[in-house]
PDB file of N, CA and C in Angstrom:
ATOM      1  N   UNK A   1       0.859  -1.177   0.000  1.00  0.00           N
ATOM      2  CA  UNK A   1       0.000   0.000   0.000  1.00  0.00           C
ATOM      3  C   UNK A   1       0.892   1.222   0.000  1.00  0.00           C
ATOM      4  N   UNK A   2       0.778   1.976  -0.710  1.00  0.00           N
ATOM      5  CA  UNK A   2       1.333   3.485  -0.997  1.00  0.00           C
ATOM      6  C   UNK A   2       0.505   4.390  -0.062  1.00  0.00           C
ATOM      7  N   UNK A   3       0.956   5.143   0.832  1.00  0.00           N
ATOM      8  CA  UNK A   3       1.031   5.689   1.486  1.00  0.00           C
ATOM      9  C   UNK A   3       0.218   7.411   0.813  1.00  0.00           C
ATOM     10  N   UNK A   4       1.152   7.551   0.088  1.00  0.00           N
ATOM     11  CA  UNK A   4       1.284   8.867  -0.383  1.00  0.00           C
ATOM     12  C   UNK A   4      -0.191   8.553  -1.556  1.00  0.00           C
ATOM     13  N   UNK A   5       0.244   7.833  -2.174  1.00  0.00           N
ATOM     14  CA  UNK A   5      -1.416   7.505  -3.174  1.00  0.00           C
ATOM     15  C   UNK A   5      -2.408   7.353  -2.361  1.00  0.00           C
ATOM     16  N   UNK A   6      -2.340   7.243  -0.792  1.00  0.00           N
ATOM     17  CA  UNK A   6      -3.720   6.867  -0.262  1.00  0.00           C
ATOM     18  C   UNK A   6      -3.719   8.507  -0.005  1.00  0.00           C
ATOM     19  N   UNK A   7      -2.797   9.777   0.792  1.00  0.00           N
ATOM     20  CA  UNK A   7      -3.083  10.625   1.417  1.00  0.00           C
ATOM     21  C   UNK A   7      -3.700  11.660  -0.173  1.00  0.00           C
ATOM     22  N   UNK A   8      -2.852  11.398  -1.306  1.00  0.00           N
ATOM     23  CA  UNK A   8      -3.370  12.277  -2.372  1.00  0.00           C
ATOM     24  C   UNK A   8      -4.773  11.873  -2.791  1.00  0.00           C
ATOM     25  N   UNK A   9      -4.980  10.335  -2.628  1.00  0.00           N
ATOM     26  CA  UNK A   9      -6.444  10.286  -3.028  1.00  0.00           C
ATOM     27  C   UNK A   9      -7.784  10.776  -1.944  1.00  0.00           C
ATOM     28  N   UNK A  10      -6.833  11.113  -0.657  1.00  0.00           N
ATOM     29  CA  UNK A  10      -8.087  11.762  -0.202  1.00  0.00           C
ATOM     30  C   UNK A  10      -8.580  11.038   1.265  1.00  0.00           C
ATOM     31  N   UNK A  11      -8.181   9.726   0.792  1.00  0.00           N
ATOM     32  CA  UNK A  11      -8.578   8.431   2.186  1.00  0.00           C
ATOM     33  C   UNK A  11      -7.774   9.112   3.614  1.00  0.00           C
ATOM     34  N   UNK A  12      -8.786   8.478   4.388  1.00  0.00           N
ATOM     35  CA  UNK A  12      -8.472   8.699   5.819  1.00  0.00           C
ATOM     36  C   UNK A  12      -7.042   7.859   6.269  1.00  0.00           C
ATOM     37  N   UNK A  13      -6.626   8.273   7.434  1.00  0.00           N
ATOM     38  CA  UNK A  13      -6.081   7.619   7.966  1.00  0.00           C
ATOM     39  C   UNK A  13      -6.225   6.606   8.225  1.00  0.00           C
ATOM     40  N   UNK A  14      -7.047   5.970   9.069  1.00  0.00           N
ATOM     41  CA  UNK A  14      -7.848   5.011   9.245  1.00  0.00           C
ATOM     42  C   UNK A  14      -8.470   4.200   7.955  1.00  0.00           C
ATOM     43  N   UNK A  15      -8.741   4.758   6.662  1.00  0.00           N
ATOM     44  CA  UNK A  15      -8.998   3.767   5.386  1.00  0.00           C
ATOM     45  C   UNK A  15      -7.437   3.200   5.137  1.00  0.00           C
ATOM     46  N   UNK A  16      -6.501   4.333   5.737  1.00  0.00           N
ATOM     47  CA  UNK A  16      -4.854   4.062   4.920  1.00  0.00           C
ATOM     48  C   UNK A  16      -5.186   2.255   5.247  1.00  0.00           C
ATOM     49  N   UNK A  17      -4.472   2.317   6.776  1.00  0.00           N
ATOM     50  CA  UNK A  17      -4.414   1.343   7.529  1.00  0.00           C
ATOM     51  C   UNK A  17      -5.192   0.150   6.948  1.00  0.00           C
ATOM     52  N   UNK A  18      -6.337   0.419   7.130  1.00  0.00           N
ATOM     53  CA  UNK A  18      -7.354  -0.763   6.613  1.00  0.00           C
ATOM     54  C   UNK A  18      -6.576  -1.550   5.171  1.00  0.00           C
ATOM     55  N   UNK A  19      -6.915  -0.449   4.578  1.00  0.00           N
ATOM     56  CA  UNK A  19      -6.169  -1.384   3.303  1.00  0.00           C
ATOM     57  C   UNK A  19      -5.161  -1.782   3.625  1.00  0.00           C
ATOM     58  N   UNK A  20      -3.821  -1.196   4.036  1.00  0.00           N
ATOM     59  CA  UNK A  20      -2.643  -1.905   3.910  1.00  0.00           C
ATOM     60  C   UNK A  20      -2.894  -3.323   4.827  1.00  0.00           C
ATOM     61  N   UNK A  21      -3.899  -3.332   5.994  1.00  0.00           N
ATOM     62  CA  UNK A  21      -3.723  -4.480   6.546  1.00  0.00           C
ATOM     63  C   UNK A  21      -4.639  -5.231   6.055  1.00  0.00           C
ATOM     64  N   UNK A  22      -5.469  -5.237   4.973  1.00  0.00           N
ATOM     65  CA  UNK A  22      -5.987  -6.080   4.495  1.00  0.00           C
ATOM     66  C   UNK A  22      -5.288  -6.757   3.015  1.00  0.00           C
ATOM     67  N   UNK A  23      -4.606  -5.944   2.827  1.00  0.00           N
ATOM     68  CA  UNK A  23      -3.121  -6.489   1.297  1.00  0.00           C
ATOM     69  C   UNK A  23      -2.600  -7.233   1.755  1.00  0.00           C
ATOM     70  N   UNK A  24      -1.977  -6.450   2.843  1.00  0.00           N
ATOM     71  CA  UNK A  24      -0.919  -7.654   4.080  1.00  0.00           C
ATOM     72  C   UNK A  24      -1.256  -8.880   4.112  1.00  0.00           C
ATOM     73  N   UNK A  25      -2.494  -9.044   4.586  1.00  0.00           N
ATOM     74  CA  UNK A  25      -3.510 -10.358   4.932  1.00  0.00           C
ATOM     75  C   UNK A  25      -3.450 -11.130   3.855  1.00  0.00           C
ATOM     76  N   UNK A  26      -3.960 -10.558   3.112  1.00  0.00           N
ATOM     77  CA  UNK A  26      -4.059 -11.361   1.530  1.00  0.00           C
ATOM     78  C   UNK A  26      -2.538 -11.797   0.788  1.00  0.00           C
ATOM     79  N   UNK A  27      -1.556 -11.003   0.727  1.00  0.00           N
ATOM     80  CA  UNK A  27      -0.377 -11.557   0.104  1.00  0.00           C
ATOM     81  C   UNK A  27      -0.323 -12.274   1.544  1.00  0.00           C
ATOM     82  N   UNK A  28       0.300 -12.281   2.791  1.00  0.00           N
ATOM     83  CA  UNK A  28       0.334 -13.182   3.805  1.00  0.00           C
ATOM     84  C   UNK A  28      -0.177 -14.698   3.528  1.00  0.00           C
ATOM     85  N   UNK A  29      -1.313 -14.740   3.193  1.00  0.00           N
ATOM     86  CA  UNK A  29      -2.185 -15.735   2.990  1.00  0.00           C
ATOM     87  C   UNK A  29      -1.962 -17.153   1.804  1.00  0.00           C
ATOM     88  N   UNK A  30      -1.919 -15.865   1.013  1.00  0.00           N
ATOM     89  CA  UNK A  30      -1.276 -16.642  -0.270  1.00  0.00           C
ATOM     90  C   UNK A  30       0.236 -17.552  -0.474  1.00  0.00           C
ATOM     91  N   UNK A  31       1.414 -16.701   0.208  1.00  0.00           N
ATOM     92  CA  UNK A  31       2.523 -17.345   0.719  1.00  0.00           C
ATOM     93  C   UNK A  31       1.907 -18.223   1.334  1.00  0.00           C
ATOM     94  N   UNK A  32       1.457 -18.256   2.426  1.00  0.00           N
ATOM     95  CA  UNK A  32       1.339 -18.955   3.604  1.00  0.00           C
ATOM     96  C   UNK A  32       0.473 -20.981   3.088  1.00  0.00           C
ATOM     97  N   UNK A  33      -0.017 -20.142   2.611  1.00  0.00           N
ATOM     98  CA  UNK A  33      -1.827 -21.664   2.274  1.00  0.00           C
ATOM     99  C   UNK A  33      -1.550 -21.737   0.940  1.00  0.00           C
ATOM    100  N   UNK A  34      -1.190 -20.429  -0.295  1.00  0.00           N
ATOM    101  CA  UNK A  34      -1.602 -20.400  -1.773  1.00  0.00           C
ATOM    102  C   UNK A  34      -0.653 -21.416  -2.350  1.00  0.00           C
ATOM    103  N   UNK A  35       1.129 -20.695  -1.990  1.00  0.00           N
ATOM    104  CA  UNK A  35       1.461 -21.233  -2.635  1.00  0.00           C
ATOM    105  C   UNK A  35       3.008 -21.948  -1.651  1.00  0.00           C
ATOM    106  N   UNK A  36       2.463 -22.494  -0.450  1.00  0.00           N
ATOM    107  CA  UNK A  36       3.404 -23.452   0.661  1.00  0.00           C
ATOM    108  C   UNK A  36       4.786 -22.644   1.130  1.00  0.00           C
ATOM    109  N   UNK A  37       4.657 -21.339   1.619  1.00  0.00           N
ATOM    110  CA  UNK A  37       5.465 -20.900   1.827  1.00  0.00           C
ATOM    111  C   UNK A  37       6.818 -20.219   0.934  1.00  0.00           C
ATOM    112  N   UNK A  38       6.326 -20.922  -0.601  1.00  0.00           N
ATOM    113  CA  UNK A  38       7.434 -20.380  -1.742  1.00  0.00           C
ATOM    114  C   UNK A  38       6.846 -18.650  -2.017  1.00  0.00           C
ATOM    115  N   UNK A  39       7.166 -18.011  -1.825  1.00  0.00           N
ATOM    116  CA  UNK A  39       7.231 -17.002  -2.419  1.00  0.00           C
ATOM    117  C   UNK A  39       7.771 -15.838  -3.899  1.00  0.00           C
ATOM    118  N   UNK A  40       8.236 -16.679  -4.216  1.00  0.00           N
ATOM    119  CA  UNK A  40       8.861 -16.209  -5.924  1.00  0.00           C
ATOM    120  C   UNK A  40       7.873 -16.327  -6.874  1.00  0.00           C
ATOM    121  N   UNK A  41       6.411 -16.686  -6.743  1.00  0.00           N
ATOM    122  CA  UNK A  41       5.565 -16.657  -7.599  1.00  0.00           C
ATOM    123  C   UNK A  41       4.348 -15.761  -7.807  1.00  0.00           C
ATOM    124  N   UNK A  42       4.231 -15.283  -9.212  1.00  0.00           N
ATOM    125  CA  UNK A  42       3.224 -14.246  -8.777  1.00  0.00           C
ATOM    126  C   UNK A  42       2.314 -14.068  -8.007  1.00  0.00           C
ATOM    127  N   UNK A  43       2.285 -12.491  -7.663  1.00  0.00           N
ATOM    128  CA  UNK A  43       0.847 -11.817  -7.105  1.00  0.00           C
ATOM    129  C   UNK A  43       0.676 -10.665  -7.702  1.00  0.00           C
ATOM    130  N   UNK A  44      -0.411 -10.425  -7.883  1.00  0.00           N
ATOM    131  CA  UNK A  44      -0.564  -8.980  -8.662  1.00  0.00           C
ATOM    132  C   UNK A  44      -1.405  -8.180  -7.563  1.00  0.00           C
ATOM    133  N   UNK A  45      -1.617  -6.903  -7.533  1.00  0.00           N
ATOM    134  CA  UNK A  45      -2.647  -6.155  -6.759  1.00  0.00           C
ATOM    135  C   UNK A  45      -2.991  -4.837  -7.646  1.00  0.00           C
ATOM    136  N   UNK A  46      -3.939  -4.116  -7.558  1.00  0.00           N
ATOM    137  CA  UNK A  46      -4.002  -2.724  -8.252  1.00  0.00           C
ATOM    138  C   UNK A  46      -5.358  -2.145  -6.903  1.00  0.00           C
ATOM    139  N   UNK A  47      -4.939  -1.086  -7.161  1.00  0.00           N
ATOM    140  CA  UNK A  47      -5.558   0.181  -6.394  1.00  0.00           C
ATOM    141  C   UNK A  47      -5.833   1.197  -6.825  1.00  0.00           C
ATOM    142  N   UNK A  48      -7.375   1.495  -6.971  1.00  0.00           N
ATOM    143  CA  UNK A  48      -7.717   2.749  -7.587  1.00  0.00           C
ATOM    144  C   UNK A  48      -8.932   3.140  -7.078  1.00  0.00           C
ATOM    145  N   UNK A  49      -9.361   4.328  -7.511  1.00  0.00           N
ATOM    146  CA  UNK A  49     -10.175   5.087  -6.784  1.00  0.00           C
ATOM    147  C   UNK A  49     -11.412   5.504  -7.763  1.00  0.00           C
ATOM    148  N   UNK A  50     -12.521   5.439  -7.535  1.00  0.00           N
ATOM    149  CA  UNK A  50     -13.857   5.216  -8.067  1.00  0.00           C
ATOM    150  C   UNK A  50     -15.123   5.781  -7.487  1.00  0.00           C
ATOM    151  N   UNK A  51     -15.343   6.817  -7.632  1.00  0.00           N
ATOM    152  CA  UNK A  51     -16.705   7.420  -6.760  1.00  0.00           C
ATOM    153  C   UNK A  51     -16.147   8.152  -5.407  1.00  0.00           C
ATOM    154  N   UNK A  52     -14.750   8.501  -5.016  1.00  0.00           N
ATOM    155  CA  UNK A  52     -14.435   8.305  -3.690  1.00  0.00           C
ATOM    156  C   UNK A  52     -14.032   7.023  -3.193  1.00  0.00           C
ATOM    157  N   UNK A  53     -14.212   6.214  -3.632  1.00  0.00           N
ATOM    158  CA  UNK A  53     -14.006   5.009  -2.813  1.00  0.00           C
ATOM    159  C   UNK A  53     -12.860   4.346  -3.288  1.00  0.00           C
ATOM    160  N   UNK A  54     -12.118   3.741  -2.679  1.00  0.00           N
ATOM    161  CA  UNK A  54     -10.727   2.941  -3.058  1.00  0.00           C
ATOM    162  C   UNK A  54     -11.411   1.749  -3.353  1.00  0.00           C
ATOM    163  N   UNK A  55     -10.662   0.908  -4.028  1.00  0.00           N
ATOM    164  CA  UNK A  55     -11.122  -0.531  -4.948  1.00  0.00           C
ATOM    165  C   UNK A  55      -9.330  -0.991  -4.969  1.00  0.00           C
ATOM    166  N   UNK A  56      -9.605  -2.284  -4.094  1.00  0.00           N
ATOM    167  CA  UNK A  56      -8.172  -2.927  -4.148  1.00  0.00           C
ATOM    168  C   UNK A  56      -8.816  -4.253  -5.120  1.00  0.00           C
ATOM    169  N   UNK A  57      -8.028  -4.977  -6.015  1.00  0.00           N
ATOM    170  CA  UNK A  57      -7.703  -5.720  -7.064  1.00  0.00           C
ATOM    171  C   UNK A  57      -7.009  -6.724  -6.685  1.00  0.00           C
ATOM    172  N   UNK A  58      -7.196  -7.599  -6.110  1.00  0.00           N
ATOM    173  CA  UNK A  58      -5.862  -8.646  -5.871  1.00  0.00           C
ATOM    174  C   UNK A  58      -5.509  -9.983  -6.342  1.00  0.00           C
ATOM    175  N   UNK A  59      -4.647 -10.817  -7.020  1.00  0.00           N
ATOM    176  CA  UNK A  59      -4.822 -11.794  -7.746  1.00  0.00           C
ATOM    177  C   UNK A  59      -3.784 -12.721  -7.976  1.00  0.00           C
ATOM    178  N   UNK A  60      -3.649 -13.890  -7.676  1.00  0.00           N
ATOM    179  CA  UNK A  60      -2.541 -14.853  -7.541  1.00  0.00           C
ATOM    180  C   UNK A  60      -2.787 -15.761  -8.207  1.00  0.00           C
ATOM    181  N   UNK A  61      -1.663 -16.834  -8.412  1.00  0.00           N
ATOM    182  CA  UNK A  61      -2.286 -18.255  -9.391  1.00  0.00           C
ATOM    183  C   UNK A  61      -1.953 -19.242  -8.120  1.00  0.00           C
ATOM    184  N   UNK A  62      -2.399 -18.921  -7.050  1.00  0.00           N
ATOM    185  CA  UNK A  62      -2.230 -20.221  -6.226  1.00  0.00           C
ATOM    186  C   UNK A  62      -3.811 -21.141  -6.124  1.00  0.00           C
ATOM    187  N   UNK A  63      -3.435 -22.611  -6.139  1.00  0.00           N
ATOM    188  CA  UNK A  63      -4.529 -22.888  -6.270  1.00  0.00           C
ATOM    189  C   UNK A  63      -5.655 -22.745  -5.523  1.00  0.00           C
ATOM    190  N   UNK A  64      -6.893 -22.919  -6.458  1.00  0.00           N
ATOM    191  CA  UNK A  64      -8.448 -21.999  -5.552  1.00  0.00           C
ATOM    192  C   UNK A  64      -8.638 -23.006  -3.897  1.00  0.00           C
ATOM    193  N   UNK A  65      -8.965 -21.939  -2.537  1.00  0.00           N
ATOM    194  CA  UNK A  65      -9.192 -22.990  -1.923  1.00  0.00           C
ATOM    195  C   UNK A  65     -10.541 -23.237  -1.440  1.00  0.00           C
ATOM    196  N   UNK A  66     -11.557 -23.850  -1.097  1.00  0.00           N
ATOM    197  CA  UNK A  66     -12.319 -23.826  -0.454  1.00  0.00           C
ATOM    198  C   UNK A  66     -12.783 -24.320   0.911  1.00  0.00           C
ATOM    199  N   UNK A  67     -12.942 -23.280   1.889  1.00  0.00           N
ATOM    200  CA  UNK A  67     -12.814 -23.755   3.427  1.00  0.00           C
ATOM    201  C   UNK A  67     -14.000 -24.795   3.031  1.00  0.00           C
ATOM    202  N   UNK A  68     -15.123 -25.046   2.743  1.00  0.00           N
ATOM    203  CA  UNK A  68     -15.720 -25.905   3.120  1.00  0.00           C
ATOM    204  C   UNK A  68     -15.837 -27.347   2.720  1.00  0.00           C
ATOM    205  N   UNK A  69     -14.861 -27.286   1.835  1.00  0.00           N
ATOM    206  CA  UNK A  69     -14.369 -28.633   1.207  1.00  0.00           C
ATOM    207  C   UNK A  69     -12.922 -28.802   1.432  1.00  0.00           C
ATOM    208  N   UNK A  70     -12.031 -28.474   2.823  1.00  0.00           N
ATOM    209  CA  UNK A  70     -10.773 -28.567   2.928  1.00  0.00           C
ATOM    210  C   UNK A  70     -10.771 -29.375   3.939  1.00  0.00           C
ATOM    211  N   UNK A  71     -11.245 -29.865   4.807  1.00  0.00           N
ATOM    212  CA  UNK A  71     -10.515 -30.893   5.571  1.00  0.00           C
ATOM    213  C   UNK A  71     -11.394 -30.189   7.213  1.00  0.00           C
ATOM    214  N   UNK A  72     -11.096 -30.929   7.852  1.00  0.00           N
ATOM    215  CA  UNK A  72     -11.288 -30.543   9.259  1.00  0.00           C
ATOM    216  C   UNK A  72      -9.982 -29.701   9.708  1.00  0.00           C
ATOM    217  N   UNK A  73      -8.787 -29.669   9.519  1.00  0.00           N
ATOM    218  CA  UNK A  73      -7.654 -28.793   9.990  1.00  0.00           C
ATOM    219  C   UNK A  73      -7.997 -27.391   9.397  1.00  0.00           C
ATOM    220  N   UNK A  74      -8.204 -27.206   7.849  1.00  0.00           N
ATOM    221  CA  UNK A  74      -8.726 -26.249   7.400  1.00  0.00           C
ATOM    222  C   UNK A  74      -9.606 -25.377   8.018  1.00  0.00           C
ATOM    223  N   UNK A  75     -11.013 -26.148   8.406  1.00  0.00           N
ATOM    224  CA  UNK A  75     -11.830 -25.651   9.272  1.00  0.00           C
ATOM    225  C   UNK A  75     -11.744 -25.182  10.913  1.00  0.00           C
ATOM    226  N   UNK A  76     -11.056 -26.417  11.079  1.00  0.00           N
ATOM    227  CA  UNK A  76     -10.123 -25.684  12.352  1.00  0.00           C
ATOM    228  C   UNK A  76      -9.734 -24.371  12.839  1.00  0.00           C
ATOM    229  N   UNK A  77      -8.713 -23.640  11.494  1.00  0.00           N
ATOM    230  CA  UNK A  77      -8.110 -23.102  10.936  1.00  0.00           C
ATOM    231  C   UNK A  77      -9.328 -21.491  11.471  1.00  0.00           C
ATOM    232  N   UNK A  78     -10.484 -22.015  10.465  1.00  0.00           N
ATOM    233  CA  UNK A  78     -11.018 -20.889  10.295  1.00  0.00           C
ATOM    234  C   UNK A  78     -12.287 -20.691  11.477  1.00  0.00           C
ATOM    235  N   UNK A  79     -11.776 -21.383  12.834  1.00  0.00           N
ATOM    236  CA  UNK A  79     -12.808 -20.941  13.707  1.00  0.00           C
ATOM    237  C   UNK A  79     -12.760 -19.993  14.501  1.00  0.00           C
ATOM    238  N   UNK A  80     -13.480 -19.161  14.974  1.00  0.00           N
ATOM    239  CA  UNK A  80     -13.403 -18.423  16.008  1.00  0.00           C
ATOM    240  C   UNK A  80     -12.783 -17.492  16.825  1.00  0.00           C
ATOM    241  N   UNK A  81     -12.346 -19.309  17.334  1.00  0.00           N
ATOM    242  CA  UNK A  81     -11.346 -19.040  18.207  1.00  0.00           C
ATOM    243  C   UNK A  81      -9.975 -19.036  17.957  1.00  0.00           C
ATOM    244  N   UNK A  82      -9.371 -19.501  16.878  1.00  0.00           N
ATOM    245  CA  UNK A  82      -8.479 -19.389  16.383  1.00  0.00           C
ATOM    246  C   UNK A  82      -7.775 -17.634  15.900  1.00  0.00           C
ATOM    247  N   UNK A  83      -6.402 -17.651  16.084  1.00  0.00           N
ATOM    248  CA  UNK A  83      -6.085 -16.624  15.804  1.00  0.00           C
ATOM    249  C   UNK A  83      -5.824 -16.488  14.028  1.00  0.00           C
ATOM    250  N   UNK A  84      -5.789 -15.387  13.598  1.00  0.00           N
ATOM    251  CA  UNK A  84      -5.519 -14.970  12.150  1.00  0.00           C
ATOM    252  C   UNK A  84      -6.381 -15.139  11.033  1.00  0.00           C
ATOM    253  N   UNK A  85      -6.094 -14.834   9.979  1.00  0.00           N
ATOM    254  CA  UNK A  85      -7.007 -14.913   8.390  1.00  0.00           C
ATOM    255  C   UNK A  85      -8.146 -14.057   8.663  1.00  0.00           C
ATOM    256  N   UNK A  86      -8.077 -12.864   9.411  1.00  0.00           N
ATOM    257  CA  UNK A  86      -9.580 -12.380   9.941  1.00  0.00           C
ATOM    258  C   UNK A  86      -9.134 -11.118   8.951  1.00  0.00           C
ATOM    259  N   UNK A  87      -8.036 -10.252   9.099  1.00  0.00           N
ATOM    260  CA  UNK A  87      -8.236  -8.700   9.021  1.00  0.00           C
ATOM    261  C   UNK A  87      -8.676  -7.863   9.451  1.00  0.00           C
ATOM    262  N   UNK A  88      -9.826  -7.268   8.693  1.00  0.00           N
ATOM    263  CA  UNK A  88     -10.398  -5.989   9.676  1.00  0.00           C
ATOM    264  C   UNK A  88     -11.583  -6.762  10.075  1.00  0.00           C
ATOM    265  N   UNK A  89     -12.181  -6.321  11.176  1.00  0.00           N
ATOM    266  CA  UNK A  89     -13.526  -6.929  11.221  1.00  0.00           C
ATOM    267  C   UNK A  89     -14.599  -6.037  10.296  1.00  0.00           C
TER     268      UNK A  89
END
C-alpha cells in the first residue's frame, strides 16, 4: 500500500491502515496456504479510486481454496477461536 497515493487520493487515515492491513492479509495468505510458503511466484494487486471510494484488485495463481471442502484442519483453521485470516472486522 502506498502511502502517499492513499493521502493524495483523499482516504483517511484510518482507510490508509485498513487497506494496507488487508493487502498484508491477503499476500500473507497466499505465501502462507496459496502457494506453501514459496514465495517467488506471482501476485498482482491494483488500487484505484472510483466514486471516492478505493477498490483494491488482488490476484494470484495459487490454487483456488475452499474452506468448506478442505478438511477438518482447514476448518479448524477458520474458527473463532483461532487466531488470524480475519483482518479488519
Amino acid at each position: 500500500m502506498n502511502a502517499g497515493w492513499a493521502r493524495g487520493a483523499g482516504l483517511s487515515h484510518r482507510h490508509t491502515l485498513s487497506l494496507t492491513l488487508s493487502t498484508e492479509d491477503l499476500f500473507t495468505s497466499t505465501i502462507k496456504h496459496g502457494y506453501g510458503e514459496e514465495s517467488n511466484r506471482p501476485v498482482e494487486k491494483m488500487l484505484s479510486l472510483h466514486d471516492g471510494n478505493a477498490q483494491l484488485s488482488y490476484s494470484d495463481r495459487a490454487p483456488r481454496f475452499d474452506p468448506f471442502h478442505a478438511g477438518e484442519n482447514a476448518r479448524h483453521e477458520l474458527s473463532p477461536t483461532s487466531a488470524g485470516g480475519r483482518g479488519q472486522p
